[in-house]
N, C-alpha and C. Protein backbone atom coordinates (compact mmCIF):
# COMPACT_ATOMS: atom_id res chain seq x y z
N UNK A 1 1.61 3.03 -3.53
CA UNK A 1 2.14 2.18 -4.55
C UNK A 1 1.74 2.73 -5.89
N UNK A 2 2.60 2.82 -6.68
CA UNK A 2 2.21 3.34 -8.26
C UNK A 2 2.28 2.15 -9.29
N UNK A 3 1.60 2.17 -10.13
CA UNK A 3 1.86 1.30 -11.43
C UNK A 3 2.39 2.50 -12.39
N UNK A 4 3.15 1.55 -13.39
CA UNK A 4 3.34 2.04 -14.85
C UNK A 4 2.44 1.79 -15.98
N UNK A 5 1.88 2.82 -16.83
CA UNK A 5 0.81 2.44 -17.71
C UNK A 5 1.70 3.15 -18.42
N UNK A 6 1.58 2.53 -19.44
CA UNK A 6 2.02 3.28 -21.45
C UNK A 6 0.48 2.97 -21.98
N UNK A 7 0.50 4.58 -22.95
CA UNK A 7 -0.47 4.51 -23.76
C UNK A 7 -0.10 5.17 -24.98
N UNK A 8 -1.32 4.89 -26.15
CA UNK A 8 -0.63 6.10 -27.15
C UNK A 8 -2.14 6.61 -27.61
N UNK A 9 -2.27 7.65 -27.78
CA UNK A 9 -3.16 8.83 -28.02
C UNK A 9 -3.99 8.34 -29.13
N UNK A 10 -5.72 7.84 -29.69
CA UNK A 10 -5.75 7.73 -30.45
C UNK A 10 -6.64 9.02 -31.19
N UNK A 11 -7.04 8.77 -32.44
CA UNK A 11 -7.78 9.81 -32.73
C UNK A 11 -8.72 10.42 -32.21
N UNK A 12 -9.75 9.40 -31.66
CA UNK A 12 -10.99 9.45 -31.02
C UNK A 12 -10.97 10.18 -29.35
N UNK A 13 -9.62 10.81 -29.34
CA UNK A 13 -9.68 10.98 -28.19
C UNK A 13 -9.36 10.21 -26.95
N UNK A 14 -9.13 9.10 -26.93
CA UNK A 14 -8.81 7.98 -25.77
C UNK A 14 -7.70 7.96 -26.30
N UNK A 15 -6.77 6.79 -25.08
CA UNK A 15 -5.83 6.26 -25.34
C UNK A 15 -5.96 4.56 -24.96
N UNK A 16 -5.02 4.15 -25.40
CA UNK A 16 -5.28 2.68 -25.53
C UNK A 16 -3.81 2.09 -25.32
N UNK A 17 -3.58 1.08 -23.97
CA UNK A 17 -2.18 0.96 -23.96
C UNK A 17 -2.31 -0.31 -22.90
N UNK A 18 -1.33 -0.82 -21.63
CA UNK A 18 -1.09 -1.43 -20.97
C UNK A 18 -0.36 -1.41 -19.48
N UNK A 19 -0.65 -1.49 -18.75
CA UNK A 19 -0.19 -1.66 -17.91
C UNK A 19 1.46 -2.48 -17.42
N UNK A 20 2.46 -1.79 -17.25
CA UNK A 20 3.85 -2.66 -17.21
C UNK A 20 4.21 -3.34 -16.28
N UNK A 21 4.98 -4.42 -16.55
CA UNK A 21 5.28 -5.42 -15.60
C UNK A 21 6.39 -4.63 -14.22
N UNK A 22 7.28 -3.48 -14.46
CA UNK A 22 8.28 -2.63 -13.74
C UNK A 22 7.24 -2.22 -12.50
N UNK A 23 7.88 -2.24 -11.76
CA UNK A 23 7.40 -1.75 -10.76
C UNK A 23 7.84 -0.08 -10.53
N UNK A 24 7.21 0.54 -9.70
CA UNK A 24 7.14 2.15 -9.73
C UNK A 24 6.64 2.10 -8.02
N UNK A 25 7.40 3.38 -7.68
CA UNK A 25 6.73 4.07 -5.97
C UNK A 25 7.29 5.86 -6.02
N UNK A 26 6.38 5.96 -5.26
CA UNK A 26 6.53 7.39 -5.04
C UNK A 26 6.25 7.42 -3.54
N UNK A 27 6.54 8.40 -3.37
CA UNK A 27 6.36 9.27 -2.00
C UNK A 27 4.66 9.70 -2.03
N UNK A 28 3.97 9.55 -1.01
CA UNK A 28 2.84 9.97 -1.11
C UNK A 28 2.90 11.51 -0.43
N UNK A 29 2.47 12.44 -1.22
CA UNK A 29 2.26 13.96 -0.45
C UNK A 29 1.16 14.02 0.50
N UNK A 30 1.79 14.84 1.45
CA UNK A 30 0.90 15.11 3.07
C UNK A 30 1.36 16.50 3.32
N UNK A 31 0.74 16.92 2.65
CA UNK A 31 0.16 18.72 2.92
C UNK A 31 -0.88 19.55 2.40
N UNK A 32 -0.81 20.42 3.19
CA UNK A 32 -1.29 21.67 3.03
C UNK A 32 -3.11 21.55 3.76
N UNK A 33 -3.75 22.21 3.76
CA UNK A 33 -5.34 22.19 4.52
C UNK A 33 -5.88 21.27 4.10
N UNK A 34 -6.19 20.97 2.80
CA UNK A 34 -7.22 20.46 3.01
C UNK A 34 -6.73 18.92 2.01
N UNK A 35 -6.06 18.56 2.80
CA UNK A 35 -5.22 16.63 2.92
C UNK A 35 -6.12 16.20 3.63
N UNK A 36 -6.80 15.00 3.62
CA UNK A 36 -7.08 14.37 4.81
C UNK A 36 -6.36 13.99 6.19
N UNK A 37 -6.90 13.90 7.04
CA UNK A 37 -6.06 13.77 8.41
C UNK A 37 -5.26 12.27 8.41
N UNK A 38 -4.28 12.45 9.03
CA UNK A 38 -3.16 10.98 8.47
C UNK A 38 -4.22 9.67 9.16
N UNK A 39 -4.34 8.69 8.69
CA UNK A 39 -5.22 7.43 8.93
C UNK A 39 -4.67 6.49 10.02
N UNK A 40 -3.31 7.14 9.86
CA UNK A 40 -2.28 6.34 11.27
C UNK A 40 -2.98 6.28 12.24
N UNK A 41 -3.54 7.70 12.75
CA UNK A 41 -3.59 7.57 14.46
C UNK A 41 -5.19 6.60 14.44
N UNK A 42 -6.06 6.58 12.94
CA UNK A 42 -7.46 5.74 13.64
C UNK A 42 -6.70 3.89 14.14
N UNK A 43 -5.23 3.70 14.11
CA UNK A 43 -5.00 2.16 13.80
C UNK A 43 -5.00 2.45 15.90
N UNK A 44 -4.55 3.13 16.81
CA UNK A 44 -4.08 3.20 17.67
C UNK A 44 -5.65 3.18 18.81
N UNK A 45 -6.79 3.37 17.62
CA UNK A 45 -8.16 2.36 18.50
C UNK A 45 -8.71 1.25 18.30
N UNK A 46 -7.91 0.42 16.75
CA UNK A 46 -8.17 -0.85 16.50
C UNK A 46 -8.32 -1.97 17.52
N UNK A 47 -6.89 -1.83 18.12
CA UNK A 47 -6.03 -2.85 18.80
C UNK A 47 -7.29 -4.01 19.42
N UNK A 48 -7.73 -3.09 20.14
CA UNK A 48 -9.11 -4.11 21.01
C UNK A 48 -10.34 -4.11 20.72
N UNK A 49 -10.96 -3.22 19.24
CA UNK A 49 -12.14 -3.42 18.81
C UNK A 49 -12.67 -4.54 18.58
N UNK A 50 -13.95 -5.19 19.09
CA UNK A 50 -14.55 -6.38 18.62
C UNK A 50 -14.56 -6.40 16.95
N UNK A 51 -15.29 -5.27 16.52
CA UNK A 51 -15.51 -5.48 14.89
C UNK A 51 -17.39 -5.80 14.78
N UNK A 52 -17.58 -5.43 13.83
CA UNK A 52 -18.63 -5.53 13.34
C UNK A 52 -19.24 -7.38 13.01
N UNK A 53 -17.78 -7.70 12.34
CA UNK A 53 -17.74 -8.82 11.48
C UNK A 53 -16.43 -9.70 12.11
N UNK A 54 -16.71 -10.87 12.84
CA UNK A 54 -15.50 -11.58 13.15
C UNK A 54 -15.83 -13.13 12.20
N UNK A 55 -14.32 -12.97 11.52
CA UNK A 55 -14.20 -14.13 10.97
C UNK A 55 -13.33 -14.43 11.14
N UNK A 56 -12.81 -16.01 10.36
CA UNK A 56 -11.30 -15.99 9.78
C UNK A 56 -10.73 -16.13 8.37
N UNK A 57 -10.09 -15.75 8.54
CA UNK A 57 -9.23 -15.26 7.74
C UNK A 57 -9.24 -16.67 6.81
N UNK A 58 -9.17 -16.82 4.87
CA UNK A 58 -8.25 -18.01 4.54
C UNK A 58 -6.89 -17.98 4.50
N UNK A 59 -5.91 -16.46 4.37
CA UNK A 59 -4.65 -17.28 4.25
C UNK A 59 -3.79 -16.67 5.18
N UNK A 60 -2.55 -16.55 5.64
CA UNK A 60 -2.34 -15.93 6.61
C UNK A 60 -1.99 -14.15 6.61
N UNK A 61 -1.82 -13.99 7.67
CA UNK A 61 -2.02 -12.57 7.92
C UNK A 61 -0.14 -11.84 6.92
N UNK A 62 -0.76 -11.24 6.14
CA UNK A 62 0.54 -10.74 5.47
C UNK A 62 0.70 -9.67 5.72
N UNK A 63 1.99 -8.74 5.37
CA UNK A 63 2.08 -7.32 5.66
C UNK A 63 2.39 -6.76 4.62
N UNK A 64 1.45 -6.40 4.11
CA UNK A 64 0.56 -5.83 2.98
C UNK A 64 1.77 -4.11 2.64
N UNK A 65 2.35 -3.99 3.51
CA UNK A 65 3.42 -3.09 3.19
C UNK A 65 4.76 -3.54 2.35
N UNK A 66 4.86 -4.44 2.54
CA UNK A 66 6.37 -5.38 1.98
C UNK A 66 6.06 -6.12 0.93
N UNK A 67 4.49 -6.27 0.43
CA UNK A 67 4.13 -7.28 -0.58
C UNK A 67 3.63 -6.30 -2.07
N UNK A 68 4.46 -6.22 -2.52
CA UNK A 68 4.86 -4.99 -3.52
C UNK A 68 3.29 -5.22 -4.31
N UNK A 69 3.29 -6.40 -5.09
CA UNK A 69 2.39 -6.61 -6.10
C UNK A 69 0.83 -6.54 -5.31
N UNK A 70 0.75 -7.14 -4.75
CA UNK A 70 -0.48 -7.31 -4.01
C UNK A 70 -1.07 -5.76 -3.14
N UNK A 71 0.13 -4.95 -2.76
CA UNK A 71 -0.41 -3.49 -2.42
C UNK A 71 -0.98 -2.57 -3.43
N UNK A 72 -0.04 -2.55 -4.94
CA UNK A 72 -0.53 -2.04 -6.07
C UNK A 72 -1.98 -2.77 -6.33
N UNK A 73 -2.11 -3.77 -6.49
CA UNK A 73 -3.83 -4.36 -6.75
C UNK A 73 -4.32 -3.66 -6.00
N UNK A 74 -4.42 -3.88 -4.48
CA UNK A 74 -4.92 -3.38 -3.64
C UNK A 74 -5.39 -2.06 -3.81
N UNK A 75 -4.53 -1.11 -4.28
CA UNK A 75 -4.94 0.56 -4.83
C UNK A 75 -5.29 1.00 -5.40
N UNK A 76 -5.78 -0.58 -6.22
CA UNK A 76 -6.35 0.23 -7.90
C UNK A 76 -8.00 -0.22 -7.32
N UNK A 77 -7.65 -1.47 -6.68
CA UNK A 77 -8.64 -2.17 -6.22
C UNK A 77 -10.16 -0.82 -5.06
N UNK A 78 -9.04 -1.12 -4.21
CA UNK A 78 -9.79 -0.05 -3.27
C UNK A 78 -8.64 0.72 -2.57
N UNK A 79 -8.49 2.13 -3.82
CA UNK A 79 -7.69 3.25 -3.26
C UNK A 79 -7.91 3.82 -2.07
N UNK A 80 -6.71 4.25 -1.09
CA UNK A 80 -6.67 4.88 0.22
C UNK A 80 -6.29 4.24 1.24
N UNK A 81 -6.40 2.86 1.31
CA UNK A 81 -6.44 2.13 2.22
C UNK A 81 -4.77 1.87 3.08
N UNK A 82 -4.85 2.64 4.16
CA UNK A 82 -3.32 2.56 5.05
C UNK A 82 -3.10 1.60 5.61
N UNK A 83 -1.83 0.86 5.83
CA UNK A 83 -1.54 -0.43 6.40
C UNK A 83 -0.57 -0.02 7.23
N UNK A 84 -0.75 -1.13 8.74
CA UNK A 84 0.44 -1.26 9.46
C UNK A 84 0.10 -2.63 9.71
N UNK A 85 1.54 -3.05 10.15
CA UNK A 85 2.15 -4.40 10.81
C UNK A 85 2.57 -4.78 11.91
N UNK A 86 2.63 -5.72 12.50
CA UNK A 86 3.89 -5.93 13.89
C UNK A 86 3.40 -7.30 13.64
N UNK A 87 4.75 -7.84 14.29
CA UNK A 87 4.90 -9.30 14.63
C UNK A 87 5.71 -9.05 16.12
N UNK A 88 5.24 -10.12 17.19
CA UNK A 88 5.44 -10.28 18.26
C UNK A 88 6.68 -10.90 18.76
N UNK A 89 7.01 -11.17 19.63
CA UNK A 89 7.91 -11.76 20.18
C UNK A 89 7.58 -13.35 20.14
N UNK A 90 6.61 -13.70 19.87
CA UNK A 90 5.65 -14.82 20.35
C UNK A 90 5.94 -15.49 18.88
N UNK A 91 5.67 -14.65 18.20
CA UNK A 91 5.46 -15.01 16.73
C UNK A 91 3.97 -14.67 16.47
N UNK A 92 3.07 -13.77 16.67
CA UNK A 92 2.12 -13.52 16.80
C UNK A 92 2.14 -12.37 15.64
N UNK A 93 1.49 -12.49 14.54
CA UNK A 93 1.40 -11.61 13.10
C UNK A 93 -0.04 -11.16 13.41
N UNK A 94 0.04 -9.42 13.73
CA UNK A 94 -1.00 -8.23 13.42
C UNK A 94 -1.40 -7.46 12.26
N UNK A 95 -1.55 -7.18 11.66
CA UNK A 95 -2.17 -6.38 10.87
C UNK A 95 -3.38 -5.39 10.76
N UNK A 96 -3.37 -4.57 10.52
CA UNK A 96 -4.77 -3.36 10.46
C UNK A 96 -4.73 -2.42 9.34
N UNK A 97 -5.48 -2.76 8.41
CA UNK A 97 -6.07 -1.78 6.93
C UNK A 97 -7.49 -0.53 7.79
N UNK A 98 -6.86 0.46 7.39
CA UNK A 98 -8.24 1.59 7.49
C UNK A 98 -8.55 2.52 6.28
N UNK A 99 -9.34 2.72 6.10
CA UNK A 99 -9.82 3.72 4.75
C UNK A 99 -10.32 4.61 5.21
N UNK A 100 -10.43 5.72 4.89
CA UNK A 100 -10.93 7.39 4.75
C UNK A 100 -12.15 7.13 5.14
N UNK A 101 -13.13 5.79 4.23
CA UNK A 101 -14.83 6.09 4.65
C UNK A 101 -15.10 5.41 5.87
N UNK A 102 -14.45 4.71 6.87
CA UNK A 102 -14.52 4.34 7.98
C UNK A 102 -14.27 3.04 8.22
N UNK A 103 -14.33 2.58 7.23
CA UNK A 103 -13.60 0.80 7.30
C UNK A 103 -12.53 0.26 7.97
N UNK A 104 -12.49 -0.70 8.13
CA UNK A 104 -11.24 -0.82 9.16
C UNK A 104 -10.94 -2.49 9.20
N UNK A 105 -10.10 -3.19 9.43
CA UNK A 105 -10.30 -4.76 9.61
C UNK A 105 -8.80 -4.78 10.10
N UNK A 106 -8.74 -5.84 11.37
CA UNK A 106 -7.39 -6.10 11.64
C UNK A 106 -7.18 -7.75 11.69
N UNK A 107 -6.35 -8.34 11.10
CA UNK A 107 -6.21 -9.99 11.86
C UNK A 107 -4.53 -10.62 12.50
N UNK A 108 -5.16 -11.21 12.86
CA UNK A 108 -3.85 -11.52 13.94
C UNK A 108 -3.84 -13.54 14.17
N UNK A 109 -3.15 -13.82 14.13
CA UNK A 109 -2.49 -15.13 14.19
C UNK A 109 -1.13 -15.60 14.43
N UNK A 110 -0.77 -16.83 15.26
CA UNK A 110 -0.08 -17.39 15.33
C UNK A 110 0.93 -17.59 14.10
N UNK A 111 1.72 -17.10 13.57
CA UNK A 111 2.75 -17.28 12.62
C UNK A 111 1.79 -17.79 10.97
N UNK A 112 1.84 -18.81 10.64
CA UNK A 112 1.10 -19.21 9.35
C UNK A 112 -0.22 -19.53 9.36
N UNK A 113 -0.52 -19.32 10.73
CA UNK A 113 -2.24 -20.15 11.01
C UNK A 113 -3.12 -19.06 10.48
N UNK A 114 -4.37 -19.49 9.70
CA UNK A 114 -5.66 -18.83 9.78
C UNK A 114 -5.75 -17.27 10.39
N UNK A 115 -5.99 -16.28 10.46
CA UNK A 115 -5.80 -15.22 11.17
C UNK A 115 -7.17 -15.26 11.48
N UNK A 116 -7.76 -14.57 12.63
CA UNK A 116 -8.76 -14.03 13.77
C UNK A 116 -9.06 -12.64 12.69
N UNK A 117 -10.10 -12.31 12.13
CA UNK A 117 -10.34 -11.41 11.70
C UNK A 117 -11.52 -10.34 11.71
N UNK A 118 -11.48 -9.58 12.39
CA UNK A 118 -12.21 -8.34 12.79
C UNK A 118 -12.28 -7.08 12.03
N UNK A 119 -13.83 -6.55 11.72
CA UNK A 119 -14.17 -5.86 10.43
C UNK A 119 -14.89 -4.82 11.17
N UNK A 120 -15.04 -3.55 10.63
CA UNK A 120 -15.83 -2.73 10.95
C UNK A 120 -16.14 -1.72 9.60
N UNK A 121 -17.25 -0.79 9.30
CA UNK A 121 -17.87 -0.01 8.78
C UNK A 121 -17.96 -0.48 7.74
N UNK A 122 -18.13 0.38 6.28
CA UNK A 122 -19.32 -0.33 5.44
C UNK A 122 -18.85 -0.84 4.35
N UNK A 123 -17.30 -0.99 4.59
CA UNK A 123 -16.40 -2.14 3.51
C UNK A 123 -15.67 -3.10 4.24
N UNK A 124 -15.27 -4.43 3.70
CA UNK A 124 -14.95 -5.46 4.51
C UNK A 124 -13.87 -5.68 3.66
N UNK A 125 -12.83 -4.91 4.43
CA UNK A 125 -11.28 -4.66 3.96
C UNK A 125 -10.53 -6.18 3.49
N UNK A 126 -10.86 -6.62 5.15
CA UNK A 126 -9.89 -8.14 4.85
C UNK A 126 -10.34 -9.07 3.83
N UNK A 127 -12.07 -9.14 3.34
CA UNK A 127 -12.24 -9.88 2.81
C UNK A 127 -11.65 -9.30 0.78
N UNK A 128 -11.74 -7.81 0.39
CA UNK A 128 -11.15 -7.27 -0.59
C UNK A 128 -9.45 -7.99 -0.74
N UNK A 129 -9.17 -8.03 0.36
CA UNK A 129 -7.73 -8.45 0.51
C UNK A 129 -7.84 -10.08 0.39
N UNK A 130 -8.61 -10.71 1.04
CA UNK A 130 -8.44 -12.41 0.64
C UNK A 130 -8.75 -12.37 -0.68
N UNK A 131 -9.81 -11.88 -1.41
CA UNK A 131 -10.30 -11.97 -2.63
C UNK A 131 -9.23 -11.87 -3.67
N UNK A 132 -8.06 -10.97 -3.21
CA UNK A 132 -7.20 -10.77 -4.60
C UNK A 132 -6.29 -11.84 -4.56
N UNK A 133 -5.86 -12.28 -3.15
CA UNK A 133 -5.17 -13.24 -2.91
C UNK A 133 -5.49 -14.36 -3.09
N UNK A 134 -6.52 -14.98 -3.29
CA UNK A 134 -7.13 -15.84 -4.17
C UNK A 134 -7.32 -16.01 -4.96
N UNK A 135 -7.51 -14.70 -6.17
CA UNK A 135 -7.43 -14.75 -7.62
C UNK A 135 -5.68 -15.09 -7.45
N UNK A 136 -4.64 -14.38 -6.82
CA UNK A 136 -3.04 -14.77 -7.07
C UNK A 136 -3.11 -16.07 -7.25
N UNK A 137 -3.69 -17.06 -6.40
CA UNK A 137 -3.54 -18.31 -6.03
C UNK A 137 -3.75 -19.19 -7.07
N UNK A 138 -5.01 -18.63 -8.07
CA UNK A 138 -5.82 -18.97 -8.60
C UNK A 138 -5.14 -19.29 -9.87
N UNK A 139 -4.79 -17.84 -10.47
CA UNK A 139 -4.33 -18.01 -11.77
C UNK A 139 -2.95 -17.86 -11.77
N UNK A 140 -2.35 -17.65 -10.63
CA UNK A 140 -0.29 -17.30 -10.71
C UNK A 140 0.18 -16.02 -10.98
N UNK A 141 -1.11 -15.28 -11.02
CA UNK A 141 0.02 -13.55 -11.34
C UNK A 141 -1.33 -13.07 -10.56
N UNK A 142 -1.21 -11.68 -10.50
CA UNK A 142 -2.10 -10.54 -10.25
C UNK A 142 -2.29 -9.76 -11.53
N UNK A 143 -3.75 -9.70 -12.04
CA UNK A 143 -4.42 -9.35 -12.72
C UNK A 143 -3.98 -8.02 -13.65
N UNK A 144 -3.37 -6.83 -12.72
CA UNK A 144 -3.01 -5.72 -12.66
C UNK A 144 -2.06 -5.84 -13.95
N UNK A 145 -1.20 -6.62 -13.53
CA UNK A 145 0.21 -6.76 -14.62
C UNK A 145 -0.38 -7.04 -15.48
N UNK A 146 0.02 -6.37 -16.84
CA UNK A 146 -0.20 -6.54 -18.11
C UNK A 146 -1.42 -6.52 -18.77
N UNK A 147 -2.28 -5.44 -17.69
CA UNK A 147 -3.98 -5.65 -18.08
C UNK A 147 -3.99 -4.58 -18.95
N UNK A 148 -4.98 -5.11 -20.03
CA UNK A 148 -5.06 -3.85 -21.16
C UNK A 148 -5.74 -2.53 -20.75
N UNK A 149 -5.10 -1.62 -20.90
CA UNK A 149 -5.97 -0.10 -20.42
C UNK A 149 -6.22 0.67 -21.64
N UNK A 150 -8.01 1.25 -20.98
CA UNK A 150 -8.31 2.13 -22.56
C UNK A 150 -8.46 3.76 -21.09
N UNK A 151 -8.00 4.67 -21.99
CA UNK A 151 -8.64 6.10 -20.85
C UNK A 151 -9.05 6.62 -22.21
N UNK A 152 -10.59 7.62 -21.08
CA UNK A 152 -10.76 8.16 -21.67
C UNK A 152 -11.00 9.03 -22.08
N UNK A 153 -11.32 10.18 -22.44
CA UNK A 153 -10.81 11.84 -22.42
C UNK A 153 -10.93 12.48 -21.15
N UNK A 154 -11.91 12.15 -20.50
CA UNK A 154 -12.30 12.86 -18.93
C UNK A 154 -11.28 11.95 -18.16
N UNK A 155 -10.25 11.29 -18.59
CA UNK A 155 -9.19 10.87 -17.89
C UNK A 155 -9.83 9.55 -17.01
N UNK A 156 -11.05 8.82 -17.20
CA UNK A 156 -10.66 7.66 -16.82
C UNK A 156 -10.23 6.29 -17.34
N UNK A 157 -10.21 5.53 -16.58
CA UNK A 157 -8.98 4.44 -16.66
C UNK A 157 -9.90 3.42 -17.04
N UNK A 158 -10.18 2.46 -17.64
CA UNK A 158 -10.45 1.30 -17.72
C UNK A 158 -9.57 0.43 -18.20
N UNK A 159 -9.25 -0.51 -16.89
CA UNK A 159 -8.45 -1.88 -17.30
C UNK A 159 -9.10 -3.23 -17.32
N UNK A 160 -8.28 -4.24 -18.14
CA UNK A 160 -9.06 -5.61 -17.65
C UNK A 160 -7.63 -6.24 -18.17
N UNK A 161 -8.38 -7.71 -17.69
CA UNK A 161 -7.01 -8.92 -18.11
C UNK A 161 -7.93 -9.66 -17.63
N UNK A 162 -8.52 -10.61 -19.03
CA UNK A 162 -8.73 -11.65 -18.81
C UNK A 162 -10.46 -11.03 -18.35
N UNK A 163 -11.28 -12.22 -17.10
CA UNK A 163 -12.56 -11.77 -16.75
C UNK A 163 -12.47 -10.46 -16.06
N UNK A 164 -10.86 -10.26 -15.05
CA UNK A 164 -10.74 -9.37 -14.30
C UNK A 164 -10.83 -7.78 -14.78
N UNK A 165 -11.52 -7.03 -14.43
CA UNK A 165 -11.69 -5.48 -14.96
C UNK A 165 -11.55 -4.40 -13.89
N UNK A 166 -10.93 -3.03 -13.46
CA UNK A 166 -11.09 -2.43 -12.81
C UNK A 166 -11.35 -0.88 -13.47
N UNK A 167 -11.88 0.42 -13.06
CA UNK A 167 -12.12 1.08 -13.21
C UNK A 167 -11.41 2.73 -12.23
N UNK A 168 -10.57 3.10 -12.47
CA UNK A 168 -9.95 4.31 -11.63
C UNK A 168 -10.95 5.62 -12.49
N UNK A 169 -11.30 6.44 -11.33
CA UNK A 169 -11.88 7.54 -12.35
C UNK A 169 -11.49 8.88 -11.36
C-alpha cells in the first residue's frame, strides 16, 4: 500500500508538507538475490499453531487486504507485514499477518463475532491491528490522512496528526 505525501523543500534542508487524502498502490517488486524470501509460504504453518498468546480479538476479523485505509496505517505503522484471508463455507472468517522478524497472529470467527486470536514471536500483530482500529473508532478517520510530515535530509519521515505520530526512516 502507498501513501501520497507533498512536500516543499525548505532552506534548512528538510521538507515540510502533508500527507494526501488520494489514495496510491503500486506493485510491490520481488526480485533479484537478495529480496527476502516471499512470507506466503510461512502462512501455510499457521493454520494449527497454538500461538504464544491466545486471546480475543475486540472487533471482528477483517481482511486487511480489501481495507484500503487501514492497510496503509498498517505500513507506516509496522512495515512488511503480509496478509491473507479466507472465509468458509460456514461463514467462518480467517485471517493471518506475518512479518520478516518472525511474528505472526491469525484469528478466526464466526462471521461478526469476537475472533479467537493466536500470536507468536516478538510482536503482537493482531493487537497493532486492534489498536489502529480503535483509534478509527475513536476519532472517525485514520490518523495517516492528512498528518503533517517534516523529512529530513537523511530522508526521514516524521509524521503526526493530532497526539498520533509515526516515524519511517
Amino acid at each position: 500500500m502507498t501513501v501520497i505525501l507533498t512536500a516543499h523543500k525548505t532552506q534548512d534542508g528538510n521538507a515540510i508538507g502533508q500527507v494526501e487524502w488520494e489514495r496510491a498502490g503500486f506493485m510491490d517488486t520481488r526480485d533479484g538475490p537478495d529480496y527476502p524470501p516471499d512470507l506466503h509460504t510461512r502462512f501455510g504453518d499457521l493454520p494449527d499453531q497454538e500461538g504464544e498468546q491466545v486471546t480475543t480479538g475486540r472487533y471482528p476479523v477483517v481482511n486487511v487486504n480489501d481495507a484500503w485505509e487501514l492497510q496503509s496505517v498498517l505500513s507506516v505503522v509496522a512495515p512488511g507485514i503480509e496478509h491473507a484471508y479466507q472465509e468458509s463455507d460456514d461463514g467462518r472468517r480467517t485471517a493471518w499477518m506475518v512479518h520478516p522478524d518472525g511474528s505472526w497472529a491469525r484469528a478466526s470467527a464466526h462471521g461478526h463475532q469476537a475472533p479467537v486470536v493466536h500470536q507468536g514471536g516478538p510482536r503482537r500483530l493482531w493487537e497493532i491491528l486492534d489498536q489502529l482500529r480503535d483509534d478509527w473508532a475513536s476519532h472517525g478517520y485514520l490518523q495517516l490522512y492528512g498528518a503533517k510530515a517534516r523529512i529530513t535530509p537523511d530522508g526521514t519521515i516524521h509524521l503526526r496528526r493530532g497526539r498520533w505520530q509515526a516515524t519511517i526512516s
